[in-house]
PDB file of N, CA and C in Angstrom:
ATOM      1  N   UNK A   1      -1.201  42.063  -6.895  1.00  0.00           N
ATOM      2  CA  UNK A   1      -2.260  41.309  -6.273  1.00  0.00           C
ATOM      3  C   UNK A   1      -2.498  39.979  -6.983  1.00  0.00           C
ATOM      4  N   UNK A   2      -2.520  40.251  -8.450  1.00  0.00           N
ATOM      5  CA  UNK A   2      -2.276  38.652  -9.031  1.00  0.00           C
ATOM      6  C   UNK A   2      -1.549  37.861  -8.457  1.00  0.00           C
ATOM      7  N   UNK A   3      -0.322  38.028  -8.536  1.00  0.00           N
ATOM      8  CA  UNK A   3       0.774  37.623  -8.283  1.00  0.00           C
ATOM      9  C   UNK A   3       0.437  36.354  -6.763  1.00  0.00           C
ATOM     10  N   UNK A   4       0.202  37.589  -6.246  1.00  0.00           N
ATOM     11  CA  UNK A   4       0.156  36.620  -4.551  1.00  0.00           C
ATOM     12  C   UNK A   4      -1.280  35.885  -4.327  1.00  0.00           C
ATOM     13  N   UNK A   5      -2.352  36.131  -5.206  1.00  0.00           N
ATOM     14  CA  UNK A   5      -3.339  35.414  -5.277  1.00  0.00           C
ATOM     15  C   UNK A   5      -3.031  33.843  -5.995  1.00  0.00           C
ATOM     16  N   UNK A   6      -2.182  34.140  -7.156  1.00  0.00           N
ATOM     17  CA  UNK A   6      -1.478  32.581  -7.720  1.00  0.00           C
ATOM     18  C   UNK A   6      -0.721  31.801  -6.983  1.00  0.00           C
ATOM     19  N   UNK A   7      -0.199  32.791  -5.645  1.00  0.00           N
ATOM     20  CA  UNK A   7       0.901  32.464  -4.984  1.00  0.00           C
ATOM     21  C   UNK A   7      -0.190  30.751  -3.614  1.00  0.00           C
ATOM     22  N   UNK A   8      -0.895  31.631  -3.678  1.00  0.00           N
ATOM     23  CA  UNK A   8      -2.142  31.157  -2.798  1.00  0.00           C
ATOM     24  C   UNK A   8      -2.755  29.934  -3.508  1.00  0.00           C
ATOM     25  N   UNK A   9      -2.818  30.090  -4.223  1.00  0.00           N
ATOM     26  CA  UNK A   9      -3.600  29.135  -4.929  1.00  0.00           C
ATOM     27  C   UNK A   9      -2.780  27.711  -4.874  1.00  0.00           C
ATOM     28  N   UNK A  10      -1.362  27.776  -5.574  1.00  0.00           N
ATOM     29  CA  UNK A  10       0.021  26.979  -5.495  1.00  0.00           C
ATOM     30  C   UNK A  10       0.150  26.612  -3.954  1.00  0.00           C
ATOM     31  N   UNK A  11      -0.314  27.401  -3.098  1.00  0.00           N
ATOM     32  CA  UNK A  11      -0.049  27.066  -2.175  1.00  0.00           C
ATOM     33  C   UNK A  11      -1.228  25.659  -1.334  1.00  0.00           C
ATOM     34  N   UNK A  12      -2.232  26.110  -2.089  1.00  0.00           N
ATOM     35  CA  UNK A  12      -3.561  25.277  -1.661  1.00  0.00           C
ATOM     36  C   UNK A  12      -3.602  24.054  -2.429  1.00  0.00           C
ATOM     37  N   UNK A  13      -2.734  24.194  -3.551  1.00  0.00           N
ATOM     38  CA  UNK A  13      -2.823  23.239  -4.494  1.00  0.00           C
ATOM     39  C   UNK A  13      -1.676  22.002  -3.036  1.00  0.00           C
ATOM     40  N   UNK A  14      -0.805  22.891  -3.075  1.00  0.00           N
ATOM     41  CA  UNK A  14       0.949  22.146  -2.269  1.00  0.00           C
ATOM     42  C   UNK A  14       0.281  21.234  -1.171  1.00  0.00           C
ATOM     43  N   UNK A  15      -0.690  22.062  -0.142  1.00  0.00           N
ATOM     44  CA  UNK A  15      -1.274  21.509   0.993  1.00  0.00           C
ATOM     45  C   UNK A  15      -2.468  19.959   0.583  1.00  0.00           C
ATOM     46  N   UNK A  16      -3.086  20.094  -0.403  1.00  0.00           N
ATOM     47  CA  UNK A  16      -3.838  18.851  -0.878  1.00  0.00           C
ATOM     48  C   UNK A  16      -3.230  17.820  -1.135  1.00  0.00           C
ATOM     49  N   UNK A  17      -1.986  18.213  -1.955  1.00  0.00           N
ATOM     50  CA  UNK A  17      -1.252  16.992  -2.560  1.00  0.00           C
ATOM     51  C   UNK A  17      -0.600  16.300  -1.459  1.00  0.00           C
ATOM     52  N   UNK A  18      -0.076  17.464  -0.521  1.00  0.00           N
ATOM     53  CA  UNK A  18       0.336  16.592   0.459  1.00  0.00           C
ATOM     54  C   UNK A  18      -0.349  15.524   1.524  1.00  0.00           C
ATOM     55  N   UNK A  19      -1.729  16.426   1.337  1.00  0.00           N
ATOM     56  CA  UNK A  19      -2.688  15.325   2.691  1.00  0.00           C
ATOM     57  C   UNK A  19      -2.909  14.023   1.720  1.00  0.00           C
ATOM     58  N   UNK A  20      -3.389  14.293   0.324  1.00  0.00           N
ATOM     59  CA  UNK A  20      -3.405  13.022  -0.427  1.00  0.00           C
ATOM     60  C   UNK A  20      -2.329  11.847  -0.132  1.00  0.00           C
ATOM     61  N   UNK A  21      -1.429  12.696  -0.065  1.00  0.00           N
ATOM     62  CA  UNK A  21      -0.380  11.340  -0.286  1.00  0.00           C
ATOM     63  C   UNK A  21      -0.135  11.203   1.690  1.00  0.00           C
ATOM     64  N   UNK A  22      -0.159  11.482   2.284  1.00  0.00           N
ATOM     65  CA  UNK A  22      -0.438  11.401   3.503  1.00  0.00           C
ATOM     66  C   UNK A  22      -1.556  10.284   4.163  1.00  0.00           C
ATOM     67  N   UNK A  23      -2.328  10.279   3.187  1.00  0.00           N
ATOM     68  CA  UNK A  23      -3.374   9.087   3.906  1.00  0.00           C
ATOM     69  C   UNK A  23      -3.451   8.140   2.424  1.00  0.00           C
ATOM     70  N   UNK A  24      -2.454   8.062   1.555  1.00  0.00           N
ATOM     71  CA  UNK A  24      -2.163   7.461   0.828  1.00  0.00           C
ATOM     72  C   UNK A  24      -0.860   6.359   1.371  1.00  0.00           C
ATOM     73  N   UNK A  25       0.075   7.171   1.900  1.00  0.00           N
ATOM     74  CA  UNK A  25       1.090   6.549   2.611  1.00  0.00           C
ATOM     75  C   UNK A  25       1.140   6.245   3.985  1.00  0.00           C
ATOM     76  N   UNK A  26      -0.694   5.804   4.472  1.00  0.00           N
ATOM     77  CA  UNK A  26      -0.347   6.090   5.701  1.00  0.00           C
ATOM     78  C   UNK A  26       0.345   4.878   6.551  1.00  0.00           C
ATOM     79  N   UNK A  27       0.848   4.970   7.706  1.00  0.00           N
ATOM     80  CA  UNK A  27       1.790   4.045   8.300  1.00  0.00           C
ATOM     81  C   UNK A  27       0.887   2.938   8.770  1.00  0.00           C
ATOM     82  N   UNK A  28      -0.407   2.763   8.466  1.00  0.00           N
ATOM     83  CA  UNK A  28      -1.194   1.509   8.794  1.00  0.00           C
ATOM     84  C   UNK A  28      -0.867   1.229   7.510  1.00  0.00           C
ATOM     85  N   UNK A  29      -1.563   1.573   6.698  1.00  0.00           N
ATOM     86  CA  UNK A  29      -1.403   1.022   5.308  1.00  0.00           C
ATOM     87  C   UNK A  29      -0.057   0.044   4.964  1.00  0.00           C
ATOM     88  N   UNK A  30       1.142   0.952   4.694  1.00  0.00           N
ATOM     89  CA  UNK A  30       2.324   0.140   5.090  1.00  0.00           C
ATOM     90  C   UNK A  30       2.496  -0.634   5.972  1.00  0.00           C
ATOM     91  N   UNK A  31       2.572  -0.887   7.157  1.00  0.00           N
ATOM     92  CA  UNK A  31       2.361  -1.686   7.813  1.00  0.00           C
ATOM     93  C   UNK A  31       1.339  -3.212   7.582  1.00  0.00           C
ATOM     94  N   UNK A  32       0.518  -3.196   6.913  1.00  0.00           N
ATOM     95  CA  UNK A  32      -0.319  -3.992   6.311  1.00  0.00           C
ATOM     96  C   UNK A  32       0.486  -4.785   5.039  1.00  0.00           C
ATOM     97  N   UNK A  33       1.198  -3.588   4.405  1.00  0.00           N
ATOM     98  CA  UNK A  33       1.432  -4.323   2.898  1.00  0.00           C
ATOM     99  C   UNK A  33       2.774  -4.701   3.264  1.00  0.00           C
ATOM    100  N   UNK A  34       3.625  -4.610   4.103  1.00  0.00           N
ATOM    101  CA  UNK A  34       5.005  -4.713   4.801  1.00  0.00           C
ATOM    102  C   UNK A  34       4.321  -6.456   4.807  1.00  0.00           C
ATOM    103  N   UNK A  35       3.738  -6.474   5.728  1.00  0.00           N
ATOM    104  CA  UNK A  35       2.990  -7.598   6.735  1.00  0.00           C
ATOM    105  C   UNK A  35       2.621  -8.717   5.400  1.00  0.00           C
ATOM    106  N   UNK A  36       1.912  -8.250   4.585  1.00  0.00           N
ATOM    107  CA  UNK A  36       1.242  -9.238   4.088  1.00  0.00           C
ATOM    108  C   UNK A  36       2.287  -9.738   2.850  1.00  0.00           C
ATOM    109  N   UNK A  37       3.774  -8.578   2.438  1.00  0.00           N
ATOM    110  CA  UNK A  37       4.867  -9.241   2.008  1.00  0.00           C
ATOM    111  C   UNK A  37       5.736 -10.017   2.405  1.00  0.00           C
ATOM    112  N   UNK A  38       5.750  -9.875   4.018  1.00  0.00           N
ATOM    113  CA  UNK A  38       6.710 -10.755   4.433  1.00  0.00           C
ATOM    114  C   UNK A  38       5.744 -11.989   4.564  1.00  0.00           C
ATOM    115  N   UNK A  39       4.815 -11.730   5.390  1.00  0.00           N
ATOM    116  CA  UNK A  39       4.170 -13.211   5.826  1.00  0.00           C
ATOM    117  C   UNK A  39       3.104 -13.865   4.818  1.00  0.00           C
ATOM    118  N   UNK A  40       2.551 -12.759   4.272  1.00  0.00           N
ATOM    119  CA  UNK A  40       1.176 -13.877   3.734  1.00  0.00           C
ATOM    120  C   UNK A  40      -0.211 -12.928   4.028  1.00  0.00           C
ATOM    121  N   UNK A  41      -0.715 -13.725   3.309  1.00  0.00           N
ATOM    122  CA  UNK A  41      -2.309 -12.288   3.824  1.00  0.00           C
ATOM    123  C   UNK A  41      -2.765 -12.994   5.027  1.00  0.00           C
ATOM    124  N   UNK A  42      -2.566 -14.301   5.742  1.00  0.00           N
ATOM    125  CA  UNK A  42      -2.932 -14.584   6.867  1.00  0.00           C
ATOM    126  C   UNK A  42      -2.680 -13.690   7.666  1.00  0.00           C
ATOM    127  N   UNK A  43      -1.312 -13.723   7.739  1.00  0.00           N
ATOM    128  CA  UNK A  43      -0.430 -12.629   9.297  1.00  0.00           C
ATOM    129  C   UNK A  43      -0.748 -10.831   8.530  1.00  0.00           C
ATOM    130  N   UNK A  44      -1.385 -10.990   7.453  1.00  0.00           N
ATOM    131  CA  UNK A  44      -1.791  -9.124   7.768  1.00  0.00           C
ATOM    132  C   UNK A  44      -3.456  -8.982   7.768  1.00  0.00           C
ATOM    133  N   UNK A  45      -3.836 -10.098   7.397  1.00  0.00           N
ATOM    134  CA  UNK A  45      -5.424 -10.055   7.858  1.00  0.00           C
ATOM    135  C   UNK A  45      -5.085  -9.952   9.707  1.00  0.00           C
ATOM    136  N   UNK A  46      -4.167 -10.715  10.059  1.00  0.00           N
ATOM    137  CA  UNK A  46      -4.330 -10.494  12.068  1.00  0.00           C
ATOM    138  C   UNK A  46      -3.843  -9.557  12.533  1.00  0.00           C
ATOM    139  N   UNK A  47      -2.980  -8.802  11.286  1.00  0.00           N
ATOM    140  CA  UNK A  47      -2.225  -7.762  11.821  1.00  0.00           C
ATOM    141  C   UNK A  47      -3.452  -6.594  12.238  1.00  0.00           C
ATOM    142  N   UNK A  48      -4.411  -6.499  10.798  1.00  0.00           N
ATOM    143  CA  UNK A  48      -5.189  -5.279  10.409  1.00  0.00           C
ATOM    144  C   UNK A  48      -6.552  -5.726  11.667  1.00  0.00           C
ATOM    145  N   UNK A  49      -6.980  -7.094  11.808  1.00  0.00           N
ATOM    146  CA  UNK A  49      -7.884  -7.123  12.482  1.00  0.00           C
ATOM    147  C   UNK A  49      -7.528  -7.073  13.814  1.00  0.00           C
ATOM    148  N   UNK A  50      -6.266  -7.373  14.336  1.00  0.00           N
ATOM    149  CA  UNK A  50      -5.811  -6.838  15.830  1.00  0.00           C
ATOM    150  C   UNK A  50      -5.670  -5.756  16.264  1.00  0.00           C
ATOM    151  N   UNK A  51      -5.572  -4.598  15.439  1.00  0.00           N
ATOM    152  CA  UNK A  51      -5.912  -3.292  15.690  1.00  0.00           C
ATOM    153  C   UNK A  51      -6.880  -2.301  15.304  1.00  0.00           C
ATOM    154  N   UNK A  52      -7.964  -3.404  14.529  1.00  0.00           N
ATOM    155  CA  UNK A  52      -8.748  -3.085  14.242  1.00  0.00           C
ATOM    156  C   UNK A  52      -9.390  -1.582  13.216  1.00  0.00           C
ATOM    157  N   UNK A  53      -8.518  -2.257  12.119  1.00  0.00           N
ATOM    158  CA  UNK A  53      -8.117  -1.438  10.856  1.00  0.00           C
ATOM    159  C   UNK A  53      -8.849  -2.392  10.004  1.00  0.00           C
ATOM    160  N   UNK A  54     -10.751  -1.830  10.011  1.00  0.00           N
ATOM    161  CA  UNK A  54     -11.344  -3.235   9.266  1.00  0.00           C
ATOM    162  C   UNK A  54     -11.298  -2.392   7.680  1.00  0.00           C
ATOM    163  N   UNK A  55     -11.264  -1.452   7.105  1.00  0.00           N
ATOM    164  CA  UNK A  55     -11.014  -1.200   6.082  1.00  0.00           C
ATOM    165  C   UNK A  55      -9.524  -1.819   5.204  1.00  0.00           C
ATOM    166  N   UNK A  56      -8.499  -2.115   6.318  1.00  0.00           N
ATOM    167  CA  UNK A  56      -7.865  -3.082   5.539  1.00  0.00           C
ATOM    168  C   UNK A  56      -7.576  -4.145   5.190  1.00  0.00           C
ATOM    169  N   UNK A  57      -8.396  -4.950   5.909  1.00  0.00           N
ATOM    170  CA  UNK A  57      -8.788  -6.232   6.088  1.00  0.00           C
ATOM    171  C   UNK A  57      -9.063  -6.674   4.661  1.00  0.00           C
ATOM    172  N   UNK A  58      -9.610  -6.269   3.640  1.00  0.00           N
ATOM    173  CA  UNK A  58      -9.294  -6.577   2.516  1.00  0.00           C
ATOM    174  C   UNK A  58      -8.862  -6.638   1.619  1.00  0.00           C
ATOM    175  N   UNK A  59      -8.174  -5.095   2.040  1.00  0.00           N
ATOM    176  CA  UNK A  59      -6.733  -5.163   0.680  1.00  0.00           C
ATOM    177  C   UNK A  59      -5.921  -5.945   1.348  1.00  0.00           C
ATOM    178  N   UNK A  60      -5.414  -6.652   2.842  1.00  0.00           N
ATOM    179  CA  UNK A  60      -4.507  -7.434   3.249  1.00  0.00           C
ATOM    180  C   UNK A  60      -4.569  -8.414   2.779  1.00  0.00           C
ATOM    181  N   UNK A  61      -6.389  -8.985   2.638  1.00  0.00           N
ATOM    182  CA  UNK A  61      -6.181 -10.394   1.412  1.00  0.00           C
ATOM    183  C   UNK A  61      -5.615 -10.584   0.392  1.00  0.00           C
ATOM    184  N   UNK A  62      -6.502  -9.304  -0.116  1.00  0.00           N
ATOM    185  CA  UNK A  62      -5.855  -9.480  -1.715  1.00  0.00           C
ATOM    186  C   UNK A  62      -4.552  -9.533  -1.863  1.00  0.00           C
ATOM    187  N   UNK A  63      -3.804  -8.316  -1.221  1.00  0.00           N
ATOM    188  CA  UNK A  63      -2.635  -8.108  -1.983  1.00  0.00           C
ATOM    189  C   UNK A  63      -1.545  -9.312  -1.327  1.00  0.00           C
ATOM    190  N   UNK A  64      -1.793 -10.108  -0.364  1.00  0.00           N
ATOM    191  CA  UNK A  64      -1.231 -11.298  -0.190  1.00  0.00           C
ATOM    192  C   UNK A  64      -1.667 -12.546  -0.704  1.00  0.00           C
ATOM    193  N   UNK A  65      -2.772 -12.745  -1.504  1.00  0.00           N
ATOM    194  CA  UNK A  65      -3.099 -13.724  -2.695  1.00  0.00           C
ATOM    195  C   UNK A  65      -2.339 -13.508  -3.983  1.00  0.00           C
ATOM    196  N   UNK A  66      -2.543 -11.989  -4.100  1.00  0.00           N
ATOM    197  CA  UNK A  66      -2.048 -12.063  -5.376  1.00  0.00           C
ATOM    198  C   UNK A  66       0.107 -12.243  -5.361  1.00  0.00           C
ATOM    199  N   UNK A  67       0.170 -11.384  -4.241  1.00  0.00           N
ATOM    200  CA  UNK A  67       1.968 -11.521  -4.091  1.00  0.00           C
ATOM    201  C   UNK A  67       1.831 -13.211  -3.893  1.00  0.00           C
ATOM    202  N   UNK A  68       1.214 -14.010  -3.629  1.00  0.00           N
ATOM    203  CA  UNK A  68       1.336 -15.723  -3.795  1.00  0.00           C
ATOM    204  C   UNK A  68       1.337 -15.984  -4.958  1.00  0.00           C
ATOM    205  N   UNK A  69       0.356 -15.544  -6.067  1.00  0.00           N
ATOM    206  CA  UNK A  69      -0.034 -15.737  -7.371  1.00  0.00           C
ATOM    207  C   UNK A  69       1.319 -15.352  -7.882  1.00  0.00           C
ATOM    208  N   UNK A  70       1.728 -14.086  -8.301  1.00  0.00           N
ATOM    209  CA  UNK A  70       2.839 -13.738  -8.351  1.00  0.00           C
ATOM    210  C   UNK A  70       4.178 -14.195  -8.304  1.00  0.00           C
ATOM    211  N   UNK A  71       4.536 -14.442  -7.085  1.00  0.00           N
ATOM    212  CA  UNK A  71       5.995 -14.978  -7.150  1.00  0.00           C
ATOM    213  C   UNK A  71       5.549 -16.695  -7.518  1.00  0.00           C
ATOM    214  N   UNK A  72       4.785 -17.642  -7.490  1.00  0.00           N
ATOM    215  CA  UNK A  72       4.737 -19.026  -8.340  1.00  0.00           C
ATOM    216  C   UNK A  72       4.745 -18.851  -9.272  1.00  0.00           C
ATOM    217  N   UNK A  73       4.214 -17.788 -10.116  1.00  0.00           N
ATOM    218  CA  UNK A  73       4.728 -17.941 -11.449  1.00  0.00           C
ATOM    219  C   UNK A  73       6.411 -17.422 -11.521  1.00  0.00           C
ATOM    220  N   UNK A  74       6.298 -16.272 -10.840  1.00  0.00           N
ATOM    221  CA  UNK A  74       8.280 -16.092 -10.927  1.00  0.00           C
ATOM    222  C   UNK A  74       9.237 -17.283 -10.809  1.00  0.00           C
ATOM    223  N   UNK A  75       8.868 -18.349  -8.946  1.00  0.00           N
ATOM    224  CA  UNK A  75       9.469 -19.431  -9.255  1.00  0.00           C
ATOM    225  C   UNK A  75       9.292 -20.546 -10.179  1.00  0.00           C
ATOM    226  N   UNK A  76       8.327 -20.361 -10.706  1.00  0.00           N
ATOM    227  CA  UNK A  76       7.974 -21.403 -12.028  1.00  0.00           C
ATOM    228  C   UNK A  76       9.543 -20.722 -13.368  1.00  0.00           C
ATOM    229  N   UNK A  77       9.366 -20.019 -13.267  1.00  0.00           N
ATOM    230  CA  UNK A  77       9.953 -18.742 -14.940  1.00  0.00           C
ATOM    231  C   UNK A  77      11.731 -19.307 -14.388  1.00  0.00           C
ATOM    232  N   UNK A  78      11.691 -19.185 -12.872  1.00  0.00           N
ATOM    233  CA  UNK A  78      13.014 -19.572 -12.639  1.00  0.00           C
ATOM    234  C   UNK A  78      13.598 -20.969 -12.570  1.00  0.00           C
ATOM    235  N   UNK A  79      12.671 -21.753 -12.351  1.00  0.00           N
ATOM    236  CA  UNK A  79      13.303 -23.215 -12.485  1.00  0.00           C
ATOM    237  C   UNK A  79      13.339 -23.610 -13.502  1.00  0.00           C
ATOM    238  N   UNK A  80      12.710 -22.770 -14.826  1.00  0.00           N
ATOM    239  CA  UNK A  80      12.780 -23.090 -15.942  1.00  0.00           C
ATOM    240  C   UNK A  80      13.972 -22.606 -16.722  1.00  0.00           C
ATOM    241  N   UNK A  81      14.240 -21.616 -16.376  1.00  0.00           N
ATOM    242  CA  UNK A  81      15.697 -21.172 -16.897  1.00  0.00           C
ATOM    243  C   UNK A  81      16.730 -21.427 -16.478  1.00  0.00           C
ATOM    244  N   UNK A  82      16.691 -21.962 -15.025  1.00  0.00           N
ATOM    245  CA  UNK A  82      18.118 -22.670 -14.413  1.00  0.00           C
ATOM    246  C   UNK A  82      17.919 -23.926 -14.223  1.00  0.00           C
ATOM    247  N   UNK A  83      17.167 -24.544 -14.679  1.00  0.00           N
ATOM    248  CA  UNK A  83      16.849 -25.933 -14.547  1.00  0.00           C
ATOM    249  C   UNK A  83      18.215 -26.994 -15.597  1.00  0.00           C
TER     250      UNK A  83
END
């Protein structure tokens, strides 16, 4: 009876981790951070507010300010070493 009570438990543990990462990975989400890598946080702020995903409306800023912040200093680091 231990046995299959631990079995249960592992099993409840298996089912959480998975919904976690399930609305961790969810396909809006990606879709947003896809969006705001290729284009810019402009085109994933319109992405998230055209379907009206207002909770991501602000990580689409950020994380397309900062991927701007980001790669200028990379192309800065690179024209300096192949310059």
């Amino acid at each position: 009876d231990a046995a299959s009570a631990a079995d249960d438990d592992d099993d409840d543990d298996s089912t959480e981790e998975k919904g976690f990462w399930r609305n961790v990975v969810a396909p809006q989400r990606l879709l947003v951070a896809s969006s705001a890598a290729i284009g810019g946080p402009a085109t994933a702020a319109a992405l998230a507010k055209s379907f009206e995903w207002k909770s991501l409306l602000t990580p689409s800023l950020l994380v397309g300010n900062v991927g701007y912040a980001v790669a200028t200093f990379i192309g800065l680091i690179f024209y300096g070493v192949f310059r």
